[in-house]
Protein backbone atom coordinates (compact mmCIF):
# COMPACT_ATOMS: atom_id res chain seq x y z
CA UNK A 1 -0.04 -22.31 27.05
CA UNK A 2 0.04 -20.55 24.19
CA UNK A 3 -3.50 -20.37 23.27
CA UNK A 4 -4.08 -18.90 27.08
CA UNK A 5 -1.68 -16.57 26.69
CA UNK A 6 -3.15 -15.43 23.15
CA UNK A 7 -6.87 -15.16 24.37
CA UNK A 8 -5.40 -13.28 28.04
CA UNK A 9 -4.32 -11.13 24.88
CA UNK A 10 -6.91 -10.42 23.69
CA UNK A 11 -9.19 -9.90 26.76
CA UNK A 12 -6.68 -7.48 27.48
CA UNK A 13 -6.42 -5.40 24.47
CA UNK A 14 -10.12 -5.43 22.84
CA UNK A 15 -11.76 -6.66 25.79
CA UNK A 16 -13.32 -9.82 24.00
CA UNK A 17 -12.45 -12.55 22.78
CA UNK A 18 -10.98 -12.77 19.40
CA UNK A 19 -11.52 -16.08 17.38
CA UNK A 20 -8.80 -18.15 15.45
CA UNK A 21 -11.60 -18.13 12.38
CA UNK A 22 -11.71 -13.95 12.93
CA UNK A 23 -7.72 -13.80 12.41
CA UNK A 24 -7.46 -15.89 9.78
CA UNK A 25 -10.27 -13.90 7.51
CA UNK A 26 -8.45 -10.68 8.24
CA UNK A 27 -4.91 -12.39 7.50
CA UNK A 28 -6.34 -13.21 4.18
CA UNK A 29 -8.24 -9.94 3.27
CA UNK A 30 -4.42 -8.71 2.87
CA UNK A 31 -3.43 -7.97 -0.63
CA UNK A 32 -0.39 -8.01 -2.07
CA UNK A 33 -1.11 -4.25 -2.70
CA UNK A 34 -1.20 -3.79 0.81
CA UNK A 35 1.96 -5.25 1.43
CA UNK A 36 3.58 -2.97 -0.79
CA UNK A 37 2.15 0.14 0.33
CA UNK A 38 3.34 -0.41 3.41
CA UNK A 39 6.69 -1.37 2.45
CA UNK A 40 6.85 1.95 0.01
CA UNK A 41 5.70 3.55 3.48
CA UNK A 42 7.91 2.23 5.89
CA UNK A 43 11.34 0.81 4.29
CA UNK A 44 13.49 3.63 3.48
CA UNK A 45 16.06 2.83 0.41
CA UNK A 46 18.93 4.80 2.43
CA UNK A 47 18.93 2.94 5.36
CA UNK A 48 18.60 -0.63 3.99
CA UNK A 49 21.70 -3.18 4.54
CA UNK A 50 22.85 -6.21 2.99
CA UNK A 51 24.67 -9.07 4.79
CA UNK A 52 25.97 -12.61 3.27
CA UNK A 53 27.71 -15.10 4.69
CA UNK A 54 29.55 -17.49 2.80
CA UNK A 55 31.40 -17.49 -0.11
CA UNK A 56 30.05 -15.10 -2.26
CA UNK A 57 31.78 -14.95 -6.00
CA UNK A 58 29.35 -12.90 -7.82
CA UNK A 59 26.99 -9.94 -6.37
CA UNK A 60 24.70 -8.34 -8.72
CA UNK A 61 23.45 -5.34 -6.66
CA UNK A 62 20.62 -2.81 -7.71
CA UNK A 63 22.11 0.62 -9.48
CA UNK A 64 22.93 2.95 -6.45
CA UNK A 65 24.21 0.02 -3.78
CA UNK A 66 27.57 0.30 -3.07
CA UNK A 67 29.64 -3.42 -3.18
C-alpha cells in the first residue's frame, strides 16, 4: 500500500516515476552544511520552546533562556 501510494505520488507531482535508488542518492548528497543552513534559515532563536517531563533536578540552559 504504501509503495502505491508513494509512486501515485509521484506520477502526480513530477509526472514520472521516481525510483527508490533516485531518493536515496539525493538523501545522501545532503551535507551536514546543508542541514545547518537551513536550520540558521528557518529556526528562529525567539520562538524556540523547551519542554521536559520528568523529574528534572538540574537544567543547564544556553545564556539568554529563561528557566
Amino acid at each position: 500500500r504504501n509503495r502505491m501510494m508513494r509512486l501515485a505520488r509521484y506520477e502526480m507531482l513530477f509526472r514520472r516515476v521516481v525510483t527508490a535508488e533516485e531518493t536515496l542518492t539525493e538523501l545522501e548528497a545532503v551535507t551536514r552544511q546543508d542541514v545547518l543552513r537551513i536550520a540558521a534559515t528557518t529556526l528562529d532563536p525567539e520562538r524556540l520552546i523547551l519542554a521536559a517531563v520528568g523529574p528534572v533536578r538540574k537544567l543547564d540552559l544556553p545564556a539568554g533562556w529563561a528557566a
